[in-house]
C-alpha atoms as a PDB file:
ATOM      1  CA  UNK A   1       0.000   0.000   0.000  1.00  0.00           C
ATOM      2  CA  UNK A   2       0.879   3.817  -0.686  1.00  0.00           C
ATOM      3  CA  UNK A   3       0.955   6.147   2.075  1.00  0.00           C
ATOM      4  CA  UNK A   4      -2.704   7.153   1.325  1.00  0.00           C
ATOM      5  CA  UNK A   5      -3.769   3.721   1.670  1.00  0.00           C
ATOM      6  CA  UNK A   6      -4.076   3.138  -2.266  1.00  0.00           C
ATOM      7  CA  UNK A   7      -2.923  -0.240  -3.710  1.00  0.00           C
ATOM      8  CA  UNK A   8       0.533   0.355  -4.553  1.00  0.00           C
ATOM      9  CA  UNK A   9       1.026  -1.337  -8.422  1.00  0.00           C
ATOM     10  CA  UNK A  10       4.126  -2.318 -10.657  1.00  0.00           C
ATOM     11  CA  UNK A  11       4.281  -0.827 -14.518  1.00  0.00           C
ATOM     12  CA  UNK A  12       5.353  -4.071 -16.195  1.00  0.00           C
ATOM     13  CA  UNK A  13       6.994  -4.544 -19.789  1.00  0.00           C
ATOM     14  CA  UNK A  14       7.225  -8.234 -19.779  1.00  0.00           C
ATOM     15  CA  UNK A  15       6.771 -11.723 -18.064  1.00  0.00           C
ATOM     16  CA  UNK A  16       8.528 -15.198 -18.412  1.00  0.00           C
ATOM     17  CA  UNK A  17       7.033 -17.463 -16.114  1.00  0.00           C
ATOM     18  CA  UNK A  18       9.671 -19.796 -16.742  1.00  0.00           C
ATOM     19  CA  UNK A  19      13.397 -18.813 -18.223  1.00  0.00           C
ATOM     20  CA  UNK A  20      17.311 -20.560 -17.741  1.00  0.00           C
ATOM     21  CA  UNK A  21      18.380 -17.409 -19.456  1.00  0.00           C
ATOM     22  CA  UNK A  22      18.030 -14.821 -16.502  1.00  0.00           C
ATOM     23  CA  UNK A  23      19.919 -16.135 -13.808  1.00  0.00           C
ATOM     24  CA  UNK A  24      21.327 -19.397 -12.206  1.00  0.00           C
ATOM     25  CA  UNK A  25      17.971 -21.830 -12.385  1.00  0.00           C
ATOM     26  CA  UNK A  26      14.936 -21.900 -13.660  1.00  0.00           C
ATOM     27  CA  UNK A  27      13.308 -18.669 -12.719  1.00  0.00           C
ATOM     28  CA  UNK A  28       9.996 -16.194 -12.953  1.00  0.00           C
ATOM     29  CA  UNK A  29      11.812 -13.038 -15.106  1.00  0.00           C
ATOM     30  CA  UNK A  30       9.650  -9.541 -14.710  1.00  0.00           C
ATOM     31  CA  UNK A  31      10.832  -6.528 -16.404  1.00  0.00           C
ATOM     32  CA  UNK A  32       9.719  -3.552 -15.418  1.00  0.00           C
ATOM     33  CA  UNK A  33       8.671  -0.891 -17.972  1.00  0.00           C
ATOM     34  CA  UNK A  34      10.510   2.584 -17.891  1.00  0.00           C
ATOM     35  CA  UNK A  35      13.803   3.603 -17.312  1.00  0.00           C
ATOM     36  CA  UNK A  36      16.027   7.001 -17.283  1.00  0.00           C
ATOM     37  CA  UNK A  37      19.443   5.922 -17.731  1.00  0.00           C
ATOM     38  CA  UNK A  38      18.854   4.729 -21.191  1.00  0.00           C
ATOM     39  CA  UNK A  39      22.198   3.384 -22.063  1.00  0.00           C
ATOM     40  CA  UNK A  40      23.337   3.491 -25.897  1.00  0.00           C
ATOM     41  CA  UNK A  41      22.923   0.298 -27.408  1.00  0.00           C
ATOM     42  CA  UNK A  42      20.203  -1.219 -24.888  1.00  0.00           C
ATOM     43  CA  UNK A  43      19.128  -4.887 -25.450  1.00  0.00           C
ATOM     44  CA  UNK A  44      15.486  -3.868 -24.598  1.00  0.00           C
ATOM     45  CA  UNK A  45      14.726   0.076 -25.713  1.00  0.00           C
ATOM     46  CA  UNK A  46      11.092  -1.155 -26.194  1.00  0.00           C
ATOM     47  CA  UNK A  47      11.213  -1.146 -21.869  1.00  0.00           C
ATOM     48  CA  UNK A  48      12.626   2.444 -21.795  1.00  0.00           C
ATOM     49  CA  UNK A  49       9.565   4.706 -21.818  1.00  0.00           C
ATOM     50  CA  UNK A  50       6.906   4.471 -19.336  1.00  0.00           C
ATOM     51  CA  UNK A  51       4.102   4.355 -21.401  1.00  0.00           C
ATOM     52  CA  UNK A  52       4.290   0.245 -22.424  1.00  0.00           C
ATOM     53  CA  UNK A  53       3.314  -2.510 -20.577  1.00  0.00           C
ATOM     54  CA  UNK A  54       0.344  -2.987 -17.796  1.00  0.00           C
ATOM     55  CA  UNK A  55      -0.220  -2.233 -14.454  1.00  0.00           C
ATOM     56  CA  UNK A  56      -0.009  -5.563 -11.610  1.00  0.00           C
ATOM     57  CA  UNK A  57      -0.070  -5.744  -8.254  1.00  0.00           C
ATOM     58  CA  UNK A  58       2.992  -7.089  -5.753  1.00  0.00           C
ATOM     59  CA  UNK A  59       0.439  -9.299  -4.255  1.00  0.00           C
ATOM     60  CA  UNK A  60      -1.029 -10.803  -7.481  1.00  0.00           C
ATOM     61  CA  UNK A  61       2.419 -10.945  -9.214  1.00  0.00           C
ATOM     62  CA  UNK A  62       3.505 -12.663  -6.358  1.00  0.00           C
ATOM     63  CA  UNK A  63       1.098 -15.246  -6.261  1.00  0.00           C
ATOM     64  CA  UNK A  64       1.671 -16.288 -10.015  1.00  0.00           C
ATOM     65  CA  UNK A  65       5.770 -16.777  -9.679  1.00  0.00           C
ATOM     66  CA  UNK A  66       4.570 -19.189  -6.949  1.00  0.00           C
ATOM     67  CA  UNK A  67       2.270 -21.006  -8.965  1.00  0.00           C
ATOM     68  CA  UNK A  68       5.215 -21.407 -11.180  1.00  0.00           C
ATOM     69  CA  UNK A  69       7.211 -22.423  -8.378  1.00  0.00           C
ATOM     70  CA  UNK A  70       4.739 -25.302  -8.026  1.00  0.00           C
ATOM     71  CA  UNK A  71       3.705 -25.769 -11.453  1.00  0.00           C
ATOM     72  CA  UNK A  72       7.192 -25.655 -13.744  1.00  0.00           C
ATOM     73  CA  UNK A  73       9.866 -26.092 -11.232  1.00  0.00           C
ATOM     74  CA  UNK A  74      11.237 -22.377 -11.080  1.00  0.00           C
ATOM     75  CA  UNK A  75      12.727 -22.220  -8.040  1.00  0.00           C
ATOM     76  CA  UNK A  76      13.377 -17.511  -7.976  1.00  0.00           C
ATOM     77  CA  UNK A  77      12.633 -14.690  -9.551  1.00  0.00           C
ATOM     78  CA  UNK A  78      14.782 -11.923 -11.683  1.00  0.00           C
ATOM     79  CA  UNK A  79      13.780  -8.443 -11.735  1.00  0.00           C
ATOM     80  CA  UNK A  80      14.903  -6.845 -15.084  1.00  0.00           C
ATOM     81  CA  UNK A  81      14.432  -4.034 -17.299  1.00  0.00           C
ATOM     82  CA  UNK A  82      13.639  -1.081 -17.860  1.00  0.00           C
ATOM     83  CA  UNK A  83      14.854  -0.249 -14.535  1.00  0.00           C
ATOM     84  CA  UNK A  84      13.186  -2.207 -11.152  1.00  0.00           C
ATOM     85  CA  UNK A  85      14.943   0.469  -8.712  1.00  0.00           C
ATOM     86  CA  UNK A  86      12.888   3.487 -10.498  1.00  0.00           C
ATOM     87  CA  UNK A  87       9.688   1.329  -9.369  1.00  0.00           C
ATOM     88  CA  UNK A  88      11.896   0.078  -6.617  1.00  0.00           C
ATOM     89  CA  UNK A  89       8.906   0.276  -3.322  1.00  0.00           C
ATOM     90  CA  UNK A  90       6.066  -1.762  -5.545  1.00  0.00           C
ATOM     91  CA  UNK A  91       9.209  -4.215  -6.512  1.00  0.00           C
ATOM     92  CA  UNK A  92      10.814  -4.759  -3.238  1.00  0.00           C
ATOM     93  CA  UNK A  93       7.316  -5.718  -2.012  1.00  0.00           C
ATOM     94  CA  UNK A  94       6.959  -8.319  -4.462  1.00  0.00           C
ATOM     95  CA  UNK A  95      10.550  -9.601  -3.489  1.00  0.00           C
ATOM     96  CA  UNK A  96      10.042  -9.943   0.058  1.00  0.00           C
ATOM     97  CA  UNK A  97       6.236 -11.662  -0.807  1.00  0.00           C
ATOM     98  CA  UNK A  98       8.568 -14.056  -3.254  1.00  0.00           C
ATOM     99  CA  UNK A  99      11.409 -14.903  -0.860  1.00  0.00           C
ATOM    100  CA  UNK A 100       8.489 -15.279   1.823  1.00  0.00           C
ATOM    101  CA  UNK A 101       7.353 -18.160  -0.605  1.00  0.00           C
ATOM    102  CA  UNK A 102      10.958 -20.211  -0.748  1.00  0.00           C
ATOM    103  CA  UNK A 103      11.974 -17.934  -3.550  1.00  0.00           C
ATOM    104  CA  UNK A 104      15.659 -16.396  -4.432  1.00  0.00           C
ATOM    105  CA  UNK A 105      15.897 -12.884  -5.597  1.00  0.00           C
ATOM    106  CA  UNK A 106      18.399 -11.679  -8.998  1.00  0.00           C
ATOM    107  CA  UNK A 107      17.901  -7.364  -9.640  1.00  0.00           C
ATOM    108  CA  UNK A 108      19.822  -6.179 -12.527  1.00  0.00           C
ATOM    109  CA  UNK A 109      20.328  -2.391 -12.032  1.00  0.00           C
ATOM    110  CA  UNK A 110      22.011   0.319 -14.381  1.00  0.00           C
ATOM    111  CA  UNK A 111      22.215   1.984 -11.096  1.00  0.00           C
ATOM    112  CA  UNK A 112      25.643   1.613  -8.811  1.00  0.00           C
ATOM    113  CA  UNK A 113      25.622  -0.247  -5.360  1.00  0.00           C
ATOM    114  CA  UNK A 114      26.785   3.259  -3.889  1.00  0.00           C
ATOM    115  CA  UNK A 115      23.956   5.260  -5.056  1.00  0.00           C
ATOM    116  CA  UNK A 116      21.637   2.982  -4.131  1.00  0.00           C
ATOM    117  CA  UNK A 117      23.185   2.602  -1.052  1.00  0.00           C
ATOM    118  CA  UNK A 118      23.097   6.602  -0.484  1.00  0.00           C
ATOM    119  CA  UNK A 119      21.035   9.414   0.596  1.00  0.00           C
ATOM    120  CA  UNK A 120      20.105  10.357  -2.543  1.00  0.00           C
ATOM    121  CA  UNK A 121      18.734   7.006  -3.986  1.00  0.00           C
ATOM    122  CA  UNK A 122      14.883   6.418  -5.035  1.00  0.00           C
ATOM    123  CA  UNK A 123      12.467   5.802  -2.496  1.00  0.00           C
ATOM    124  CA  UNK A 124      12.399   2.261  -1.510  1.00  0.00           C
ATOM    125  CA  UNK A 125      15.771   1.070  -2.855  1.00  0.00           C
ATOM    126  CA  UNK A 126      16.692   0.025   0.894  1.00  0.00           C
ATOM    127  CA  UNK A 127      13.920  -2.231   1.179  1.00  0.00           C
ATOM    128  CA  UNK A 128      14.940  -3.540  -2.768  1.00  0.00           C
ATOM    129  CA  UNK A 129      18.145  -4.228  -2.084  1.00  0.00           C
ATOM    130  CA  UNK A 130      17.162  -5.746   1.464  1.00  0.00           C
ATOM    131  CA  UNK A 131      14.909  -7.952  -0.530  1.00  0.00           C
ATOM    132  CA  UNK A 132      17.430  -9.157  -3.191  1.00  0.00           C
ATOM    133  CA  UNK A 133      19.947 -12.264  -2.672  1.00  0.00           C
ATOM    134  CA  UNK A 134      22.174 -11.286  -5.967  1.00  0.00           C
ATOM    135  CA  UNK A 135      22.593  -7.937  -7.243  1.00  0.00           C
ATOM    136  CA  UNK A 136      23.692  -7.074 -10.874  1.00  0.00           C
ATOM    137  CA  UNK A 137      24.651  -3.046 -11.036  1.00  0.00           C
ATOM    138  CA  UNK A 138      26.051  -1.177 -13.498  1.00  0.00           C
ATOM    139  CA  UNK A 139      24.787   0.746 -16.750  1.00  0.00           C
ATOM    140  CA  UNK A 140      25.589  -1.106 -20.034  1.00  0.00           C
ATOM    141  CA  UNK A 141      29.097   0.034 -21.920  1.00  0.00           C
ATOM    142  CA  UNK A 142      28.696  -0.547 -25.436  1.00  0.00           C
ATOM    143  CA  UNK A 143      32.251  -0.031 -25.503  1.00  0.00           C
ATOM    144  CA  UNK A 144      33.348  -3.277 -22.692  1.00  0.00           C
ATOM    145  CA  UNK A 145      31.143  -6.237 -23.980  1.00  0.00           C
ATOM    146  CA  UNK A 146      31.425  -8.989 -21.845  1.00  0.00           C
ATOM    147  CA  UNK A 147      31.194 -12.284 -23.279  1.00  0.00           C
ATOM    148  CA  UNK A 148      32.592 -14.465 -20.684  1.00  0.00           C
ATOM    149  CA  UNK A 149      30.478 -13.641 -17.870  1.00  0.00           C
ATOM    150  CA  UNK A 150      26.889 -15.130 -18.054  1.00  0.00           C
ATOM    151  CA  UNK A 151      23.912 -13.021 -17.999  1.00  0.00           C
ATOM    152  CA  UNK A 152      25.757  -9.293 -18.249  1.00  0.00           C
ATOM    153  CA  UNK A 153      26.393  -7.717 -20.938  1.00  0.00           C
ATOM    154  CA  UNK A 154      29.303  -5.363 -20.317  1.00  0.00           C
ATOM    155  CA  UNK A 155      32.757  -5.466 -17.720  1.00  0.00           C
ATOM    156  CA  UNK A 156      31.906  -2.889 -15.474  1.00  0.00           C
ATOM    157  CA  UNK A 157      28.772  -4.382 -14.379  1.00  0.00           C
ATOM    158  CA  UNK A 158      29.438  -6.389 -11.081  1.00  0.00           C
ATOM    159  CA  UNK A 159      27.967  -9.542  -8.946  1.00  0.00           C
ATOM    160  CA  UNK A 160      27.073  -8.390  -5.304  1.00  0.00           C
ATOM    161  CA  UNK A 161      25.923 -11.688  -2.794  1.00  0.00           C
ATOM    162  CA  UNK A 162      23.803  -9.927  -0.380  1.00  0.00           C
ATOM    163  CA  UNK A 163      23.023 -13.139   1.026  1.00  0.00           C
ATOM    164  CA  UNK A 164      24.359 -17.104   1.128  1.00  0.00           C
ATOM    165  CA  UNK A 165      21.090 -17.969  -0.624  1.00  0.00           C
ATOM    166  CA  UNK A 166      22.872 -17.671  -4.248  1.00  0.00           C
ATOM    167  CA  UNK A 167      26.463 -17.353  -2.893  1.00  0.00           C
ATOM    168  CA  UNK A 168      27.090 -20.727  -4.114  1.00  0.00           C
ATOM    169  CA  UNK A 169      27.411 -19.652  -7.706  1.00  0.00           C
ATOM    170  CA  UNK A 170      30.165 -16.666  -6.805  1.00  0.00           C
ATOM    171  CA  UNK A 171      33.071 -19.321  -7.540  1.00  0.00           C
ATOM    172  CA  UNK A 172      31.618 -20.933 -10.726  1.00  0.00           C
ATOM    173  CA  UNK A 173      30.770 -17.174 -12.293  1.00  0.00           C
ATOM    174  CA  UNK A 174      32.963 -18.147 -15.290  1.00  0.00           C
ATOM    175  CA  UNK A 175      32.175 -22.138 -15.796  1.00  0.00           C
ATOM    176  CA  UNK A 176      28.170 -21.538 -15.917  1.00  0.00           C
ATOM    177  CA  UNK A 177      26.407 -21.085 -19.850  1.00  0.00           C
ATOM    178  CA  UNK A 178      25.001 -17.668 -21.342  1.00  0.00           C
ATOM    179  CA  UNK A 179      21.769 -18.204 -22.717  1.00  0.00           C
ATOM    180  CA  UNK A 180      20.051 -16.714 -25.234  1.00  0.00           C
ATOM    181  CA  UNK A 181      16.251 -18.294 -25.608  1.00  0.00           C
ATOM    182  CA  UNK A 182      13.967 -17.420 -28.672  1.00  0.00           C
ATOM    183  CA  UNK A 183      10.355 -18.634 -28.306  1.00  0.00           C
ATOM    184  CA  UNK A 184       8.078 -18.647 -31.558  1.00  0.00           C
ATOM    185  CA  UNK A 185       4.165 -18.707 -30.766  1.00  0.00           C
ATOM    186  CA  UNK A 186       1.210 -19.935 -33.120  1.00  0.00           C
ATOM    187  CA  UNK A 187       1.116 -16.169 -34.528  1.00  0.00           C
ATOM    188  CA  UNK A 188       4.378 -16.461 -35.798  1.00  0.00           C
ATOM    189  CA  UNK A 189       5.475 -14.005 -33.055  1.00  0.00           C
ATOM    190  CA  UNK A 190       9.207 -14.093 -32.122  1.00  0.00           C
ATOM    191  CA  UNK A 191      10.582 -13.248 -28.893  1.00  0.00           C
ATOM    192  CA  UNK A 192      13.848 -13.316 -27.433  1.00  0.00           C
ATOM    193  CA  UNK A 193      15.329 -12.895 -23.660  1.00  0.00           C
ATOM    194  CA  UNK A 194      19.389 -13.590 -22.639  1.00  0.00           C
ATOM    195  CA  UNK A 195      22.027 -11.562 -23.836  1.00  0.00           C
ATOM    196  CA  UNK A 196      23.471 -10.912 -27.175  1.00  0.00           C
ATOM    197  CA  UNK A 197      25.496  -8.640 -28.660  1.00  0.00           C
ATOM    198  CA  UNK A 198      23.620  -7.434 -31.691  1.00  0.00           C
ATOM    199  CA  UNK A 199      25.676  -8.830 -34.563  1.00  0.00           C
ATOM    200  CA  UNK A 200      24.988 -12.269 -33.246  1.00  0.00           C
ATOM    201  CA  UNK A 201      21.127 -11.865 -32.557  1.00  0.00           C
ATOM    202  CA  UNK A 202      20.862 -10.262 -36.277  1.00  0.00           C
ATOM    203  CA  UNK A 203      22.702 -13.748 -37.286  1.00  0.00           C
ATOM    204  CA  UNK A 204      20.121 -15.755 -35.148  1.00  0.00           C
ATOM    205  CA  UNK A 205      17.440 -14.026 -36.529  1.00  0.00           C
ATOM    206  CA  UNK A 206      18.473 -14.218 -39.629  1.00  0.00           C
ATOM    207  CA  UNK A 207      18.568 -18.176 -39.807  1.00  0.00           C
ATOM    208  CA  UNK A 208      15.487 -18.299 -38.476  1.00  0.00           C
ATOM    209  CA  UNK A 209      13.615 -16.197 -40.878  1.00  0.00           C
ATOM    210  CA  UNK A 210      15.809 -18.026 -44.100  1.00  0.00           C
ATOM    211  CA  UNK A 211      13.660 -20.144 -46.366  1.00  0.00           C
ATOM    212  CA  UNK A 212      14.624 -23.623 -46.326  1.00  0.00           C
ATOM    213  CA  UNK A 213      16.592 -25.051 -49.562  1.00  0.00           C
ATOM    214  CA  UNK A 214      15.031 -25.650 -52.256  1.00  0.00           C
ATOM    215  CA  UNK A 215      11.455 -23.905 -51.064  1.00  0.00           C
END
């Protein structure tokens, strides 16, 4: 709830109820819709303005990454973006309401640990970040790909264990895949979630959408 006693709801650009793609597991993905820092060369600029997406509640968003807990095995939940600490007091509700439910919490930021750790960060980032087992921060560098890391997309961006539930994977940072999954639905609609740089997703894309020999 707000201050005023109004429901307090999430702006939401996306949902995978089930991904291996966004973090170490199987886990419920969210990204949230808007975001300021707007790096050059963003994987997702569709998720920069504010005006995409839908509105959901912590509580019922909640609810379904448990279902998925029970139903397909996913066993946390990533926030992405957009940007999760610009919505960060409707998100850290649904974290704590996750890890409540068995869940582990992954938050990519473009924000640093410092400013979200100081007086001048959003309202609600304290509660976020006490809410969050691994932390991703960092904007994305166009100019310091990272393709030896799994799930970031540029050097500067660093791991931060705020807790031992996920502290398992600090040592094996470097053995464990990158994914990159592309689902096609009965439309014919393609999407895509992982990291790529953009000369290999225009490659993937590209094979999919080639006619097969001798069509």
């Amino acid at each position: 709830m707000t201050s005023d006693g109004a429901p307090r709801l999430l702006r939401i650009g996306a949902v995978r109820r089930v991904t291996e793609a966004e973090g170490p597991g199987r886990r419920f993905a969210v990204w949230a819709q808007g975001c300021s820092i707007r790096c050059v060369g963003c994987f997702n600029p569709h998720l920069l303005g504010t005006r995409g997406g839908w509105d959901a509640s912590p509580a019922d968003l909640a609810a379904d990454a448990l279902g998925a807990a029970r139903d397909l095995g996913v066993d946390g939940v990533t926030l992405l973006g957009g940007e999760p600490f610009e919505q960060a007091a409707a998100f850290a509700e649904f974290a704590a309401l996750a890890r409540g439910g068995g869940l582990t919490v992954m938050t990519f930021t473009g924000f640093e640990r410092e400013f979200l750790e100081g007086p001048t960060a959003p309202r609600g980032a304290a509660d976020l970040l006490a809410a969050t087992d691994l932390l991703v921060d960092g904007p994305y560098l166009a100019d310091q790909i990272d393709l030896t890391r799994p799930w970031v997309g540029s050097a500067n961006q660093r791991f931060h264990f705020l807790t031992d539930r996920l502290k398992e994977f600090e040592p094996r940072l470097a053995d464990l895949p990158d994914r990159l999954e592309v689902r096609i639905d009965a439309t014919g609609r393609v999407t895509v979630n992982g990291w790529a740089t953009t000369d290999q997703l225009d490659r993937l894309l590209a094979d999919l959408v080639r006619p097969p020999r001798g069509a």
